[in-house]
N, C-alpha and C. Protein backbone atom coordinates (compact mmCIF):
# COMPACT_ATOMS: atom_id res chain seq x y z
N UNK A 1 -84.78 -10.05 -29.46
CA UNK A 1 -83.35 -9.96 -29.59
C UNK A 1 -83.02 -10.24 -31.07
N UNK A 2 -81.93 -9.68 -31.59
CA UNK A 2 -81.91 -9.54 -33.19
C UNK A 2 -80.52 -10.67 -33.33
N UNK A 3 -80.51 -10.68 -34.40
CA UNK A 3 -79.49 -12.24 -34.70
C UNK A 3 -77.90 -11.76 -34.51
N UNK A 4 -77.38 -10.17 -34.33
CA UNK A 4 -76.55 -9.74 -34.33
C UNK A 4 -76.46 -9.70 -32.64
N UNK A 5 -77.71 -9.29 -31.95
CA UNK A 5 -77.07 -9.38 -30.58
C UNK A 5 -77.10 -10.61 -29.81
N UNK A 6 -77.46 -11.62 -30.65
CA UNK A 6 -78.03 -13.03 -29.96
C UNK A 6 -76.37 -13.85 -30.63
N UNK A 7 -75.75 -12.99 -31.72
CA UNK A 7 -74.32 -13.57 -31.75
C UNK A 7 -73.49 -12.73 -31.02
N UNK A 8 -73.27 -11.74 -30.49
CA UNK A 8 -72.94 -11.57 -29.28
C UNK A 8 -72.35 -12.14 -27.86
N UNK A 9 -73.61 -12.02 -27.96
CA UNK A 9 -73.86 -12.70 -26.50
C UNK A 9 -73.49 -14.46 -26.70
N UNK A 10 -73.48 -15.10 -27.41
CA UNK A 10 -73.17 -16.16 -28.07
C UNK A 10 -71.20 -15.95 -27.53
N UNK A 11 -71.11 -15.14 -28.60
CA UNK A 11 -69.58 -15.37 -29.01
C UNK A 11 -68.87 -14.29 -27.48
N UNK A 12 -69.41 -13.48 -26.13
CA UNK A 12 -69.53 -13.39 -25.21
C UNK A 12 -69.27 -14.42 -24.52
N UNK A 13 -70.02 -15.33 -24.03
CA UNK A 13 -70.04 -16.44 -23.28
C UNK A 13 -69.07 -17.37 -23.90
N UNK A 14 -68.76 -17.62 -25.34
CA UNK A 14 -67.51 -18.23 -25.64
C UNK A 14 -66.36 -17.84 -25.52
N UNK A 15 -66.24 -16.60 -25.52
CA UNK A 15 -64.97 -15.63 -24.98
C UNK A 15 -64.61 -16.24 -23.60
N UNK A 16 -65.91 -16.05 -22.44
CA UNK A 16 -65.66 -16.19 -21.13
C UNK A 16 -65.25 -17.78 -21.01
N UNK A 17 -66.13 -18.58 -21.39
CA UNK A 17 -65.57 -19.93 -20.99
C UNK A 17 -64.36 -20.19 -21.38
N UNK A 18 -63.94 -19.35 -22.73
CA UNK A 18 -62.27 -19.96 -23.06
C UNK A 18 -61.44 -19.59 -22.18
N UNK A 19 -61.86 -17.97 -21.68
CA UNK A 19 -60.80 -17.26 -20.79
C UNK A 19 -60.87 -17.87 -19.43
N UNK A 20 -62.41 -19.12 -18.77
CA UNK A 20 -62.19 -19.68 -17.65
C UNK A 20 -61.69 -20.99 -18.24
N UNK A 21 -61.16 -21.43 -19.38
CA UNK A 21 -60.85 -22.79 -19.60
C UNK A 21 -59.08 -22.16 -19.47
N UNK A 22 -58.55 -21.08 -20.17
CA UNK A 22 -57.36 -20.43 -19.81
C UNK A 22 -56.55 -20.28 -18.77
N UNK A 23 -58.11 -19.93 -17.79
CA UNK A 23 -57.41 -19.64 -16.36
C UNK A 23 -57.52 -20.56 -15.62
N UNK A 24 -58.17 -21.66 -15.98
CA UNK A 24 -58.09 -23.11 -15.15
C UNK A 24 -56.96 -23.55 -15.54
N UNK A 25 -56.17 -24.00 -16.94
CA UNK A 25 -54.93 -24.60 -16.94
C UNK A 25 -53.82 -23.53 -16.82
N UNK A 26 -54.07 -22.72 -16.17
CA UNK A 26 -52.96 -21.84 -15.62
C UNK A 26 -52.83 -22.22 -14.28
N UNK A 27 -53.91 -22.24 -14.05
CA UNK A 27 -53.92 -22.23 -12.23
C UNK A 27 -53.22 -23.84 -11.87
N UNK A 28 -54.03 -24.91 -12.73
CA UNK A 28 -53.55 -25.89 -12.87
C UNK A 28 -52.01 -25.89 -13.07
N UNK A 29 -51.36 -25.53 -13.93
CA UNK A 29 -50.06 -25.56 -14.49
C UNK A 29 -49.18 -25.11 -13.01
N UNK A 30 -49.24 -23.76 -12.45
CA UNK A 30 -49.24 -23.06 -11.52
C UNK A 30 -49.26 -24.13 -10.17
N UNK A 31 -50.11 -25.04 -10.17
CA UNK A 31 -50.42 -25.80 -8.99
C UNK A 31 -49.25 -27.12 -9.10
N UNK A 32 -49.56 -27.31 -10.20
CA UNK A 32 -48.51 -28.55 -10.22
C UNK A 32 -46.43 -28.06 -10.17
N UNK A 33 -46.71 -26.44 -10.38
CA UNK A 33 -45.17 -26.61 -10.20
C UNK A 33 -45.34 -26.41 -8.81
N UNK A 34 -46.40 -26.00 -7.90
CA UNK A 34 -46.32 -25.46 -6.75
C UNK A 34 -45.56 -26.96 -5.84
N UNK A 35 -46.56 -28.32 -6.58
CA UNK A 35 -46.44 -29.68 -6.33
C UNK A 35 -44.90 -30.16 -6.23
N UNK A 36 -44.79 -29.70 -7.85
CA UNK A 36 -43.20 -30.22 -8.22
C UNK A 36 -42.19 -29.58 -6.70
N UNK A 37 -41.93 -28.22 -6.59
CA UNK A 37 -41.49 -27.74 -5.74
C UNK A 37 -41.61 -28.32 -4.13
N UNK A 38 -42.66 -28.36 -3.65
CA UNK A 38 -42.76 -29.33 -2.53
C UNK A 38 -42.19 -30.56 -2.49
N UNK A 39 -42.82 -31.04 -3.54
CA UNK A 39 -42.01 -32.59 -3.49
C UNK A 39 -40.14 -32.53 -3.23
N UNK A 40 -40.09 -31.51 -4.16
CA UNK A 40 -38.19 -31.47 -4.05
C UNK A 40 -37.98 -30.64 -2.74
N UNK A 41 -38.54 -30.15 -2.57
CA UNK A 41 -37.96 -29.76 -0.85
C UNK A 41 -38.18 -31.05 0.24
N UNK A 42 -39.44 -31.69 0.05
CA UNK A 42 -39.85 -32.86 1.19
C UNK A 42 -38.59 -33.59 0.61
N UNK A 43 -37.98 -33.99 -0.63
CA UNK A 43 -37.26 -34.99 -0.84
C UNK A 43 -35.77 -34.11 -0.13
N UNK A 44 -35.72 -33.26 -0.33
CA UNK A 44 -34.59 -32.97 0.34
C UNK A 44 -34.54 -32.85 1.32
N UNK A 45 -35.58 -32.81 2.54
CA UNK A 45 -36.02 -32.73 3.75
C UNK A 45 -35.59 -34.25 4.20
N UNK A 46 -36.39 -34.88 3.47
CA UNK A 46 -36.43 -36.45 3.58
C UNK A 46 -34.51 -36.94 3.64
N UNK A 47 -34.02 -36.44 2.38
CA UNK A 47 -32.24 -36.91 2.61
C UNK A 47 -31.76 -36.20 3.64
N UNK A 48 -31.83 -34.90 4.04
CA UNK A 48 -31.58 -34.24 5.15
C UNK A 48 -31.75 -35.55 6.63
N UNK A 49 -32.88 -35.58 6.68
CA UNK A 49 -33.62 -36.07 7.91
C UNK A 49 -32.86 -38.09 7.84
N UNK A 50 -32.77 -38.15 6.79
CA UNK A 50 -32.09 -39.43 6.94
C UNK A 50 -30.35 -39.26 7.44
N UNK A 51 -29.93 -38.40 6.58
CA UNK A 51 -28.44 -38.20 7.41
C UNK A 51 -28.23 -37.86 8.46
N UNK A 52 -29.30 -36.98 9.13
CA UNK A 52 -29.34 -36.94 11.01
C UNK A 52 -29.57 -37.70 11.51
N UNK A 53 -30.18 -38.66 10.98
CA UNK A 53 -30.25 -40.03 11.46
C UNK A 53 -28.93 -40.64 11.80
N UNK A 54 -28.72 -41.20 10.36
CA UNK A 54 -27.26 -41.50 10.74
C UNK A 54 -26.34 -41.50 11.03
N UNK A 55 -26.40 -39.78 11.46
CA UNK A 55 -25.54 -38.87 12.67
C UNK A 55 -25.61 -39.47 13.85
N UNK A 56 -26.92 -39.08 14.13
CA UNK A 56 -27.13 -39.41 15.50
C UNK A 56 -27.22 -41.10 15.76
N UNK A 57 -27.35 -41.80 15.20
CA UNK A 57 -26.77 -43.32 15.00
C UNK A 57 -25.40 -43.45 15.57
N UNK A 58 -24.55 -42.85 14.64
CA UNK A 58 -23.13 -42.93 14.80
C UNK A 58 -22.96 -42.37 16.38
N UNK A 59 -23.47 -41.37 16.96
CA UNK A 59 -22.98 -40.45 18.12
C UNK A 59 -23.70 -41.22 19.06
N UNK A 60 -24.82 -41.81 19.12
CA UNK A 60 -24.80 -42.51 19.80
C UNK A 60 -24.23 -44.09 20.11
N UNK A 61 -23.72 -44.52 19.43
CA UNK A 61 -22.67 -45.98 18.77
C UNK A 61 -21.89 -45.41 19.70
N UNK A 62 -21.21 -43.95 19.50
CA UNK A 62 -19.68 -43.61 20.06
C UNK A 62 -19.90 -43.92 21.21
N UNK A 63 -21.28 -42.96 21.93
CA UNK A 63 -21.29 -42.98 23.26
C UNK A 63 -21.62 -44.26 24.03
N UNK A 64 -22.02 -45.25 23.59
CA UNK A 64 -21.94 -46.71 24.58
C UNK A 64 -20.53 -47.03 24.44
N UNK A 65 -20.27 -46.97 23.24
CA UNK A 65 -18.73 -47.72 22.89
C UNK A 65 -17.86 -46.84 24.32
N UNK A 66 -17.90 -45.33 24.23
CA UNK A 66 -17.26 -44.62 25.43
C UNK A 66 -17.67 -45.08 26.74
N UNK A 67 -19.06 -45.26 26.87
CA UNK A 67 -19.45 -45.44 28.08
C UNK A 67 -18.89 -47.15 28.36
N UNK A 68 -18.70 -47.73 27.71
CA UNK A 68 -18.30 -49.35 27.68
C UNK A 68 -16.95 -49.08 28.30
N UNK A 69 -16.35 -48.46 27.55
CA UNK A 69 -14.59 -48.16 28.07
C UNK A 69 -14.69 -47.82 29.23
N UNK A 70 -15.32 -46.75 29.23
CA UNK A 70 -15.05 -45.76 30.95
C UNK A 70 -15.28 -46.81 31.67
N UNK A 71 -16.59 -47.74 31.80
CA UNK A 71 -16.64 -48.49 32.95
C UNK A 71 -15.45 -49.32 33.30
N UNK A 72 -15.38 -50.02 32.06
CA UNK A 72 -13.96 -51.17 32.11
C UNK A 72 -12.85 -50.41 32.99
N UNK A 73 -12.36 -49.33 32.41
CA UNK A 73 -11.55 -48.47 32.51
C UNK A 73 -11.06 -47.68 34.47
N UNK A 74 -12.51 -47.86 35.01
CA UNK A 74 -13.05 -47.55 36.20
C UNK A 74 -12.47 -48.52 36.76
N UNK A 75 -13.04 -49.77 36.36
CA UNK A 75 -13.00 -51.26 37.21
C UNK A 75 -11.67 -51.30 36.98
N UNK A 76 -10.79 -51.40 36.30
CA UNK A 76 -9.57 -51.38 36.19
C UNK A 76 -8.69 -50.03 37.33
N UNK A 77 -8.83 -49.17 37.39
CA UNK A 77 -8.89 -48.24 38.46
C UNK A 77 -9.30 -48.95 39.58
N UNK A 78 -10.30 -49.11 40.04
CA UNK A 78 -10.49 -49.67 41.43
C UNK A 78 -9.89 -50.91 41.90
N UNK A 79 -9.11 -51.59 40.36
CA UNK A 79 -8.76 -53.08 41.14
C UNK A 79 -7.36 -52.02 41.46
N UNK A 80 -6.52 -51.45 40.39
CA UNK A 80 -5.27 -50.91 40.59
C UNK A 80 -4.96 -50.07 42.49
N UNK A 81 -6.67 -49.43 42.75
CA UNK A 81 -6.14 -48.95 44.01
C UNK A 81 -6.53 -50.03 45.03
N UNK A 82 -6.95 -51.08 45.36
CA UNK A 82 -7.37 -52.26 45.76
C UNK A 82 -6.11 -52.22 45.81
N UNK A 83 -5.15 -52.81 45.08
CA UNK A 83 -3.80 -53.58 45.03
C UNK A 83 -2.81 -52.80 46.07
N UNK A 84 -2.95 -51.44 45.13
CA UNK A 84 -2.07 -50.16 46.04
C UNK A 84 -2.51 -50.59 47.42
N UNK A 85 -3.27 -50.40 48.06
CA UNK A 85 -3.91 -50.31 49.56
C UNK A 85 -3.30 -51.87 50.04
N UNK A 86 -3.94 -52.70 49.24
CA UNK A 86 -2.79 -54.20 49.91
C UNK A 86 -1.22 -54.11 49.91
N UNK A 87 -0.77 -53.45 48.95
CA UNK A 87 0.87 -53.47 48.74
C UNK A 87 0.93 -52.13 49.70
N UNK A 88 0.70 -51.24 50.24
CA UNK A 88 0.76 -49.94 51.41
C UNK A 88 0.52 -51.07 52.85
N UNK A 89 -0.52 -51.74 53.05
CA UNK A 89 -0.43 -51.90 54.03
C UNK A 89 0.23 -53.63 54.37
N UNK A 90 1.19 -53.85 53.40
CA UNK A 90 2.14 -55.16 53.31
C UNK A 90 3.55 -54.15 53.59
N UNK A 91 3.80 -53.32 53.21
CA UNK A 91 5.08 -52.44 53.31
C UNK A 91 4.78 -51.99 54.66
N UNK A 92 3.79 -50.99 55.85
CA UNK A 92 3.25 -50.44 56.85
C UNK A 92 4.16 -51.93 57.88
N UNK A 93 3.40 -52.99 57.35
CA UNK A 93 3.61 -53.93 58.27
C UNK A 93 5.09 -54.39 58.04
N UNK A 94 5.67 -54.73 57.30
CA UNK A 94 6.90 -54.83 56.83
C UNK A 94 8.04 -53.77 57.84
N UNK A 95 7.47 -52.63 57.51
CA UNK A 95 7.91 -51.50 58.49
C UNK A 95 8.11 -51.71 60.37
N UNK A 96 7.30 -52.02 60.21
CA UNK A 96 6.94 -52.41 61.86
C UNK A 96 7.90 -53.51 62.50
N UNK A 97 7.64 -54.91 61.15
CA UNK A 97 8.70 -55.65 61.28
C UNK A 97 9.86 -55.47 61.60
N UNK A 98 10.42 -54.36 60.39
CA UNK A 98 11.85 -54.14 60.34
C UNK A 98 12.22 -53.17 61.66
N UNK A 99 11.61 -52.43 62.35
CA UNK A 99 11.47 -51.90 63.47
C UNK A 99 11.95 -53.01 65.14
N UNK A 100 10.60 -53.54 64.73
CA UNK A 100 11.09 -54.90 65.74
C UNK A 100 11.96 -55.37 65.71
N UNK A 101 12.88 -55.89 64.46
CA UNK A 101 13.98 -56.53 64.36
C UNK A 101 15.32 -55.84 64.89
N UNK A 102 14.78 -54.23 64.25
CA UNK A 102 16.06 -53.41 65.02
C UNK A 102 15.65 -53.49 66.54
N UNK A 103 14.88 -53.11 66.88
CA UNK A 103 15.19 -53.04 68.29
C UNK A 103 15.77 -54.31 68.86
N UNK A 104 14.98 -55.51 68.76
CA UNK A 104 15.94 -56.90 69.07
C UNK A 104 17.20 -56.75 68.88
N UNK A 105 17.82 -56.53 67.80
CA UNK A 105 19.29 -56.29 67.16
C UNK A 105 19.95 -55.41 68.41
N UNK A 106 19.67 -54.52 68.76
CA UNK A 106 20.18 -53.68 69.86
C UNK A 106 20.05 -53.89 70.69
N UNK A 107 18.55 -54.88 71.26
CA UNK A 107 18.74 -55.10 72.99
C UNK A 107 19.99 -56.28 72.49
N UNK A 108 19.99 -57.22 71.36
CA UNK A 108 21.23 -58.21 71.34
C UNK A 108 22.53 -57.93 72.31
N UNK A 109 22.51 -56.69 71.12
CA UNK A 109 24.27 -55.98 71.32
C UNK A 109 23.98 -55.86 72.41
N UNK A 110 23.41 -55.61 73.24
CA UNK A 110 23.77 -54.86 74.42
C UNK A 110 23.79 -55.38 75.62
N UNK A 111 23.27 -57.01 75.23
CA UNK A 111 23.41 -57.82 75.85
C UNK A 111 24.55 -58.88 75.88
N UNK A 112 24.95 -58.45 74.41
CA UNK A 112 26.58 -58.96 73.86
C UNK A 112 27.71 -58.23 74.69
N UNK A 113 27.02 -56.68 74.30
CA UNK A 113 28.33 -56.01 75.43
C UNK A 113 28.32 -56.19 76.41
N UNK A 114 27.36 -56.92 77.22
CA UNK A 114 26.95 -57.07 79.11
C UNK A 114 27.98 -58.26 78.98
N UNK A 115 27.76 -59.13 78.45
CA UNK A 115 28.21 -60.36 78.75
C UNK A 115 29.42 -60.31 78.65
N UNK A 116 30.20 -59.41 77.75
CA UNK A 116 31.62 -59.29 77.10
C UNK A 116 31.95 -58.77 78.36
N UNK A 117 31.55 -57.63 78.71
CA UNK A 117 32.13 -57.06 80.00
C UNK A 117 32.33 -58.20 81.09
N UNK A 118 31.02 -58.57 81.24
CA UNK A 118 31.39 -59.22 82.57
C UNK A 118 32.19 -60.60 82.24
N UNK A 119 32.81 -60.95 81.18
CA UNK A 119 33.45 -62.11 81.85
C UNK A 119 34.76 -61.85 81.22
């Protein structure tokens, strides 16, 4: 091999390693924005995923707080028709009363008018 093709092949293989030292910090460069980019989506994923959180925090807060009321709200209902049903069947009887009383009232009279007559 002569000193012209042995620099060659020399300055060949230095060509190639620069052009694989080239294409390594490309690929490199390339990789790390690929990095950068992920990271800012996971981070925005990440604030995303924390505010559904605290969505669904809040919506569920609402719903005991609702479900707390309704019950109260219920029990309060059932004492109100409780009461109704005692005050219906205090008036029913009341009724009956005032029934009885009329009729007494009239056999009275009519025993007022017997007596008036006959004497």
């Amino acid at each position: 091999m002569t000193e012209q093709e042995r620099q060659r092949t020399i300055d060949f293989i230095l060509r190639s390693q620069a052009d694989a030292v080239i294409r390594q910090e490309l690929w490199e460069e390339r990789w790390e924005q690929r990095e950068e980019r992920w990271e800012k989506r996971f981070d925005k994923h990440q604030r995303e995923m924390e505010k559904l959180r605290a969505e669904v925090h809040e919506v569920v807060q609402a719903a005991r707080e609702l479900t707390t009321e309704s019950r109260a709200h219920e029990r309060r209902i059932r004492r109100l028709e409780k009461s109704e049903k005692r005050g219906t069947r205090r008036l029913d009887g009341m009724r009956d009363i005032v029934r009885i009383l009329a009729r007494l009232e009239a056999r009275s009279a009519r025993r007022l008018d017997q007596l008036e007559k006959d004497s």
